[in-house]
N, C-alpha and C. Protein backbone atom coordinates (compact mmCIF):
# COMPACT_ATOMS: atom_id res chain seq x y z
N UNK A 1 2.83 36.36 3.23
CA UNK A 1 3.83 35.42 3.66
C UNK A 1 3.72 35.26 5.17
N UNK A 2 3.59 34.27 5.69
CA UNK A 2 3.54 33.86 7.16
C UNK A 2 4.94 33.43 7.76
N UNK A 3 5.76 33.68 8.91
CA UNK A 3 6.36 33.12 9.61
C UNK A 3 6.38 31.62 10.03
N UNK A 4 7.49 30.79 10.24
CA UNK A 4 7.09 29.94 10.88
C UNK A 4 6.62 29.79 12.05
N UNK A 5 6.27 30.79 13.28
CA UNK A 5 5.99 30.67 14.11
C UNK A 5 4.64 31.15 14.17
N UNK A 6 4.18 31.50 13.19
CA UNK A 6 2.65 31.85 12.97
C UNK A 6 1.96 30.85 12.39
N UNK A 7 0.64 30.63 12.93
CA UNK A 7 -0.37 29.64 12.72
C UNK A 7 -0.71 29.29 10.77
N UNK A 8 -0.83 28.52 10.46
CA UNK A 8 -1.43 28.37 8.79
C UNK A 8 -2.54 28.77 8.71
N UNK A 9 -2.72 29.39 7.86
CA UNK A 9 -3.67 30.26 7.41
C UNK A 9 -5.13 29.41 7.39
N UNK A 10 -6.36 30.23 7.73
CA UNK A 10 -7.14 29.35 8.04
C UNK A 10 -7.55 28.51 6.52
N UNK A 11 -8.55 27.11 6.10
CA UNK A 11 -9.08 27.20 5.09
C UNK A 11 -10.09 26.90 5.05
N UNK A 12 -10.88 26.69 4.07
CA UNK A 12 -12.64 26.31 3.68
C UNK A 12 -12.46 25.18 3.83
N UNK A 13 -13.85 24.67 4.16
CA UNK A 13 -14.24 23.38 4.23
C UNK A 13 -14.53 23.07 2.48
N UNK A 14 -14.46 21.72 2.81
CA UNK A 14 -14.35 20.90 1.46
C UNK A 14 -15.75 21.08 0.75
N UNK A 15 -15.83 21.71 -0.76
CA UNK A 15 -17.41 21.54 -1.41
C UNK A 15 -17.41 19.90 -2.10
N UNK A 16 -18.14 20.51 -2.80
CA UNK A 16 -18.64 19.30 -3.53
C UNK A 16 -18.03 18.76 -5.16
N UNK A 17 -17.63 19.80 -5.27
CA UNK A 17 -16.86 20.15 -6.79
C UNK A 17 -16.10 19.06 -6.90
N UNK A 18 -15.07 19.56 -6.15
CA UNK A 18 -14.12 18.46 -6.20
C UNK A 18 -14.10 17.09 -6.28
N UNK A 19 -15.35 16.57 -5.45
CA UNK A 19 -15.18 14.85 -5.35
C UNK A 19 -15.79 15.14 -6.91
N UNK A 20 -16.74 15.59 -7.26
CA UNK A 20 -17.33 15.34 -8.68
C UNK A 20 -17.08 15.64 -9.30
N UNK A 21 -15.82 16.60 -9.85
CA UNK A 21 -14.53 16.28 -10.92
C UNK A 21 -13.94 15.27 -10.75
N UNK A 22 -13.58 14.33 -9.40
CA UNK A 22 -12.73 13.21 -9.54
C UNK A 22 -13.71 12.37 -9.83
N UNK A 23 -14.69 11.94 -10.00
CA UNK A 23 -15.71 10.66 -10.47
C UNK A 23 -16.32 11.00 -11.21
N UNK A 24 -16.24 11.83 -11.94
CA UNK A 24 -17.29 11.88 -13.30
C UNK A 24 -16.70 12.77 -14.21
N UNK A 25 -15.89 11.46 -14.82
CA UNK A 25 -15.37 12.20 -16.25
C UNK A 25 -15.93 12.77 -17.62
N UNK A 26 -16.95 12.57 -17.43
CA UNK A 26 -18.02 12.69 -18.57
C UNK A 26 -18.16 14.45 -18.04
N UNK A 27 -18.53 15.18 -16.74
CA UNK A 27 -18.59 16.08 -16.67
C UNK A 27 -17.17 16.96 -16.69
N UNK A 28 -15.94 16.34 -16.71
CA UNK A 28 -14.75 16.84 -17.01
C UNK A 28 -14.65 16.92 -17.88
N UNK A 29 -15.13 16.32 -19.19
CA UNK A 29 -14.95 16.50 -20.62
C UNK A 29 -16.20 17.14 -20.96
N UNK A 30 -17.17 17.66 -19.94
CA UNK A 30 -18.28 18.71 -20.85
C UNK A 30 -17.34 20.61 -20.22
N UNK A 31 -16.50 19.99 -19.50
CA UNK A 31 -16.06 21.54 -18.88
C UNK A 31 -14.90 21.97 -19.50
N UNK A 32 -14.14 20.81 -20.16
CA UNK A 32 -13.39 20.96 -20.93
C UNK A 32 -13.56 21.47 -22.26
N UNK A 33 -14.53 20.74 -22.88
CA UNK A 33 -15.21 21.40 -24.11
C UNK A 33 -15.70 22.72 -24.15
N UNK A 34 -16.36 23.59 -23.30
CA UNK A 34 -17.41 24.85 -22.60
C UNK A 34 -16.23 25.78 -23.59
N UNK A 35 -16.72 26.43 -23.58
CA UNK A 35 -16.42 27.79 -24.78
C UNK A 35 -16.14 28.72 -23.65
N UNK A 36 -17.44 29.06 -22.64
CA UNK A 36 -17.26 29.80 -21.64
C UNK A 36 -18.02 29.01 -20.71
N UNK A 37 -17.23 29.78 -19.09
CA UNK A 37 -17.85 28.35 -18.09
C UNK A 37 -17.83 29.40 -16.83
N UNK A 38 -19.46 29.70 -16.27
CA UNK A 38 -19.63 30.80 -15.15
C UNK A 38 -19.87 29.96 -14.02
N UNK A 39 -19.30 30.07 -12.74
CA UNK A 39 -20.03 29.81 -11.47
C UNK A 39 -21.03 30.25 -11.19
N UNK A 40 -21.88 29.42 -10.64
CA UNK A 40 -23.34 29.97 -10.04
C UNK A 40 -24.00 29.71 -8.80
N UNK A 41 -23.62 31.07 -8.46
CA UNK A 41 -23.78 30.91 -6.80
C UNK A 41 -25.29 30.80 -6.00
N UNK A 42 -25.53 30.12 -5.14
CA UNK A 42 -26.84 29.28 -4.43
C UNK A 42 -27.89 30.61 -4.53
N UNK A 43 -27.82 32.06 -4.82
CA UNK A 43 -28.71 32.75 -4.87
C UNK A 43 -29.13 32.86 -6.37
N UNK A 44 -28.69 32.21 -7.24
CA UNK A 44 -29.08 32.59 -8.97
C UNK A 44 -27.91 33.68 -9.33
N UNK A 45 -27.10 34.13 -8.85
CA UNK A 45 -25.94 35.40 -9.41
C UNK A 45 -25.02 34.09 -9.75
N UNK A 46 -24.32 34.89 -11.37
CA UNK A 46 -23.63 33.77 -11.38
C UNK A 46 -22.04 35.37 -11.31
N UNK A 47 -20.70 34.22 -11.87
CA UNK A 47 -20.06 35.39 -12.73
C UNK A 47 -19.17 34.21 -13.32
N UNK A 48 -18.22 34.77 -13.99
CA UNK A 48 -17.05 33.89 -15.30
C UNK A 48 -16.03 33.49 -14.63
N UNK A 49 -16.00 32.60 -14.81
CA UNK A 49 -14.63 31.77 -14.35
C UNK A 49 -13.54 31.69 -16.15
N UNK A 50 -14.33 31.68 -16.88
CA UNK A 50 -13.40 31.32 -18.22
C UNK A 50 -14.49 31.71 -19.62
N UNK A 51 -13.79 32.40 -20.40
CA UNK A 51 -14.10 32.81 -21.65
C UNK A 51 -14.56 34.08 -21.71
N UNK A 52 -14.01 34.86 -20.92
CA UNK A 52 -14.69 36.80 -20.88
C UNK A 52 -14.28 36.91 -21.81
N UNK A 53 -13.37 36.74 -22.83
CA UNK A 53 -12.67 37.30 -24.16
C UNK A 53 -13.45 36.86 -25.42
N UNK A 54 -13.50 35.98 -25.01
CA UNK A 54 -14.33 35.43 -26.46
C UNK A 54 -15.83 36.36 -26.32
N UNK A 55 -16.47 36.06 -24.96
CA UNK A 55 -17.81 37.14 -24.79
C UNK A 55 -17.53 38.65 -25.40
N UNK A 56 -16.44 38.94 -25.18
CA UNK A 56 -15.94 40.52 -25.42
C UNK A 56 -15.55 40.77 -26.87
N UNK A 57 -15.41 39.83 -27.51
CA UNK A 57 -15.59 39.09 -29.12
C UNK A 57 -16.94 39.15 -29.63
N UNK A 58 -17.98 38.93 -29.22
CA UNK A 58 -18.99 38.35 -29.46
C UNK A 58 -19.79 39.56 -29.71
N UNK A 59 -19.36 40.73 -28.43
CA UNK A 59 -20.15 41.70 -28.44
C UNK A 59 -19.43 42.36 -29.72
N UNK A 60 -18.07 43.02 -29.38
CA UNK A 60 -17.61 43.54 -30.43
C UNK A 60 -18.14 43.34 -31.77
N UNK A 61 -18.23 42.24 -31.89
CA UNK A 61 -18.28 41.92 -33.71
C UNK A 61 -19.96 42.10 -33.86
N UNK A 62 -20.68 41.93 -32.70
CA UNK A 62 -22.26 41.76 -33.20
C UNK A 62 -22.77 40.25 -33.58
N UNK A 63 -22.24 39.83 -33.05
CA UNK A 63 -22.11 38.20 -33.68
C UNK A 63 -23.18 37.64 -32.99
N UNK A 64 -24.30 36.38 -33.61
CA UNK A 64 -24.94 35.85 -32.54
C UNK A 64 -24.36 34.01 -32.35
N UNK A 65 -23.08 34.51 -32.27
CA UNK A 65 -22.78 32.97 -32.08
C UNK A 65 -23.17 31.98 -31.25
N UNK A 66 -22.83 30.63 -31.33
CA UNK A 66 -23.30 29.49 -30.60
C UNK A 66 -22.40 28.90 -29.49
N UNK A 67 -22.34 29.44 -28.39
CA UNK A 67 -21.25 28.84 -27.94
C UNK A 67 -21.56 27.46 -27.03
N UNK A 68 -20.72 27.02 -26.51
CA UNK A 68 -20.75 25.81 -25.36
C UNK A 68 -20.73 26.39 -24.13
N UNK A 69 -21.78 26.64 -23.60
CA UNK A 69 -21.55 26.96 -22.09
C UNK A 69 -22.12 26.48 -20.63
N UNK A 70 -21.02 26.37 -20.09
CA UNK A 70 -21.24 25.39 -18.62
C UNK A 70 -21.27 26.38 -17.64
N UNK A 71 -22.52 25.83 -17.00
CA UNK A 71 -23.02 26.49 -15.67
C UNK A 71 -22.32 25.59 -14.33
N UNK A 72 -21.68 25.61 -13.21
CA UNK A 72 -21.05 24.94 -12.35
C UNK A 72 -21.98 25.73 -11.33
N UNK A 73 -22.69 24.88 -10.30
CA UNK A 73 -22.69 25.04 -9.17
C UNK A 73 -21.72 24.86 -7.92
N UNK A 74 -21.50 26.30 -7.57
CA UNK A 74 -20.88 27.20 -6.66
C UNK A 74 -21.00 27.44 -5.47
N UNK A 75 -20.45 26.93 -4.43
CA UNK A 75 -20.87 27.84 -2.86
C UNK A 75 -19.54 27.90 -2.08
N UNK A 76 -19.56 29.49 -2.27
CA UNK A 76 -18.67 30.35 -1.89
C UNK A 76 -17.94 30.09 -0.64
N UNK A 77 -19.17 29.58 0.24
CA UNK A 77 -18.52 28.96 1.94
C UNK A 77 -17.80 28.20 1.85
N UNK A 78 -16.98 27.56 0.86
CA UNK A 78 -16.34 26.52 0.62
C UNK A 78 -15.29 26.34 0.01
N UNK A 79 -14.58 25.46 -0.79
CA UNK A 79 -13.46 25.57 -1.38
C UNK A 79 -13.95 25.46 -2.70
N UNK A 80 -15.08 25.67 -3.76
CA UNK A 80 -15.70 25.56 -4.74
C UNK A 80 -15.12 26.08 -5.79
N UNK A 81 -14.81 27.83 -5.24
CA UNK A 81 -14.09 28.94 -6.37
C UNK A 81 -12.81 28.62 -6.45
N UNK A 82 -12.01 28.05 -5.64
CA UNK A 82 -10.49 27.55 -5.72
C UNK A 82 -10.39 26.71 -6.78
N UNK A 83 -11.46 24.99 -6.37
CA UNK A 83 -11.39 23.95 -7.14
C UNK A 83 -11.81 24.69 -8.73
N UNK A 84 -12.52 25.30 -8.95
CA UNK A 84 -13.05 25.98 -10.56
C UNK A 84 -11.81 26.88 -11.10
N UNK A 85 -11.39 27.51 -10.47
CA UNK A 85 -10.46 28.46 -11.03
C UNK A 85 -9.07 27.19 -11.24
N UNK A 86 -8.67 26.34 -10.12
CA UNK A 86 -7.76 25.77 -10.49
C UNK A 86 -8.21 24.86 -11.63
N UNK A 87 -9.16 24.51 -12.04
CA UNK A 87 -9.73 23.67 -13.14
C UNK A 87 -9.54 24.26 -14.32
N UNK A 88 -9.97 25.52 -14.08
CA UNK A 88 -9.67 26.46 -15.94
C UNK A 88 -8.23 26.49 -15.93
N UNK A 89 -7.53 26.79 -14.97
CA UNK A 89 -5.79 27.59 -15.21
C UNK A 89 -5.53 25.76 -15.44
N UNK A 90 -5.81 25.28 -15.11
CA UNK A 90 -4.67 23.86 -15.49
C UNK A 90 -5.45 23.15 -16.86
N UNK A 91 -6.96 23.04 -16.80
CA UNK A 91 -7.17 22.07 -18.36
C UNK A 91 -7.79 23.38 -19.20
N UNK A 92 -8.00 24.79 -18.91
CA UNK A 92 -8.62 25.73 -20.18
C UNK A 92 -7.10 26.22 -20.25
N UNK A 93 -6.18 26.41 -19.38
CA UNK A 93 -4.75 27.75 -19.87
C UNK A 93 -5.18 28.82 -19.09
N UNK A 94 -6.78 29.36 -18.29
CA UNK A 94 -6.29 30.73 -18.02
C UNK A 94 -7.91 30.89 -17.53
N UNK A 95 -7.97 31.73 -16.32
CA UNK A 95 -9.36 31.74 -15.36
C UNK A 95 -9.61 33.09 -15.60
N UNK A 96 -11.04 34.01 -15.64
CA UNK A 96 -11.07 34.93 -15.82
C UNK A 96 -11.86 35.46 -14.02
N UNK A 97 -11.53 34.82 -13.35
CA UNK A 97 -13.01 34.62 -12.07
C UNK A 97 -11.67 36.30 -11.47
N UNK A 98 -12.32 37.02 -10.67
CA UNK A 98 -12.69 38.01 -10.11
C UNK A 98 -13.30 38.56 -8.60
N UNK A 99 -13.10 38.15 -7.75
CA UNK A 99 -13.72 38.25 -6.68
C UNK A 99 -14.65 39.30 -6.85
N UNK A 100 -13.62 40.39 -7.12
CA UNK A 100 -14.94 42.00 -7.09
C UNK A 100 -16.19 41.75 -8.08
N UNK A 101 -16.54 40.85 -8.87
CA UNK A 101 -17.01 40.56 -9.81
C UNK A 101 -18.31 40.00 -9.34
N UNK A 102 -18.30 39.34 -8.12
CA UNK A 102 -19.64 39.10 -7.31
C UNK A 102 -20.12 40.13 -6.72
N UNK A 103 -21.35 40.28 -7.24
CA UNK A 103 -22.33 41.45 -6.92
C UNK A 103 -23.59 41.05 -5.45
N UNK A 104 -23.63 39.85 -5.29
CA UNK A 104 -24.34 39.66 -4.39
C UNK A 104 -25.77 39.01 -5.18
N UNK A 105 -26.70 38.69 -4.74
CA UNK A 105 -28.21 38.69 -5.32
C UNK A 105 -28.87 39.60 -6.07
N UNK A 106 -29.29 38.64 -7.47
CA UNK A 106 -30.11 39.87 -8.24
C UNK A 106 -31.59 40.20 -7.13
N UNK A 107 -31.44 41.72 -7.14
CA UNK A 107 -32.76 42.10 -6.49
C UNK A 107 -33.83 42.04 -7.68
């Protein structure tokens, strides 16, 4: 919580996400559909933004199911992980993203 006499908190510069959820509905209705949907950050590491449960399903049961899954390009310097997470909590119901969950580059 900040004071009013304290500065607003700094923020990220604008990615790219965003303008291209607002103009391309065709990719709003493939992210909508996604079963599970990971960010993937500019080094090849990705992690989950939505559907760890169903994955945690999948293993449990032994199942080799088919799911729908959307890869979103991600860069962290930016407002990218905000725009994605606010995308699952308002059209999936519920974000599974994790900060501690980024490991950095696969070596």
């Amino acid at each position: 919580m900040r004071l009013n006499n304290e500065s607003p908190e700094p923020t990220r510069p604008k990615g790219t996400l965003w303008p291209t959820l607002c103009r391309d509905p065709l990719y709003r209705e493939q992210l909508k559909a996604a079963e599970v949907i990971f960010g993937v950050y500019p080094d090849g590491s990705q992690t989950i933004f939505f559907g760890e449960q169903t994955l945690c399903q999948i293993v449990k049961q032994n199942t080799g199911l088919h799911l729908k899954v959307a890869k979103v390009p991600i860069r962290p310097e930016t407002d990218d992980i905000e725009v994605l997470c606010a995308f699952c909590e308002t059209q999936k119901g519920s974000c599974d993203y994790r900060e501690s969950d980024y490991c950095g580059p696969i070596q």
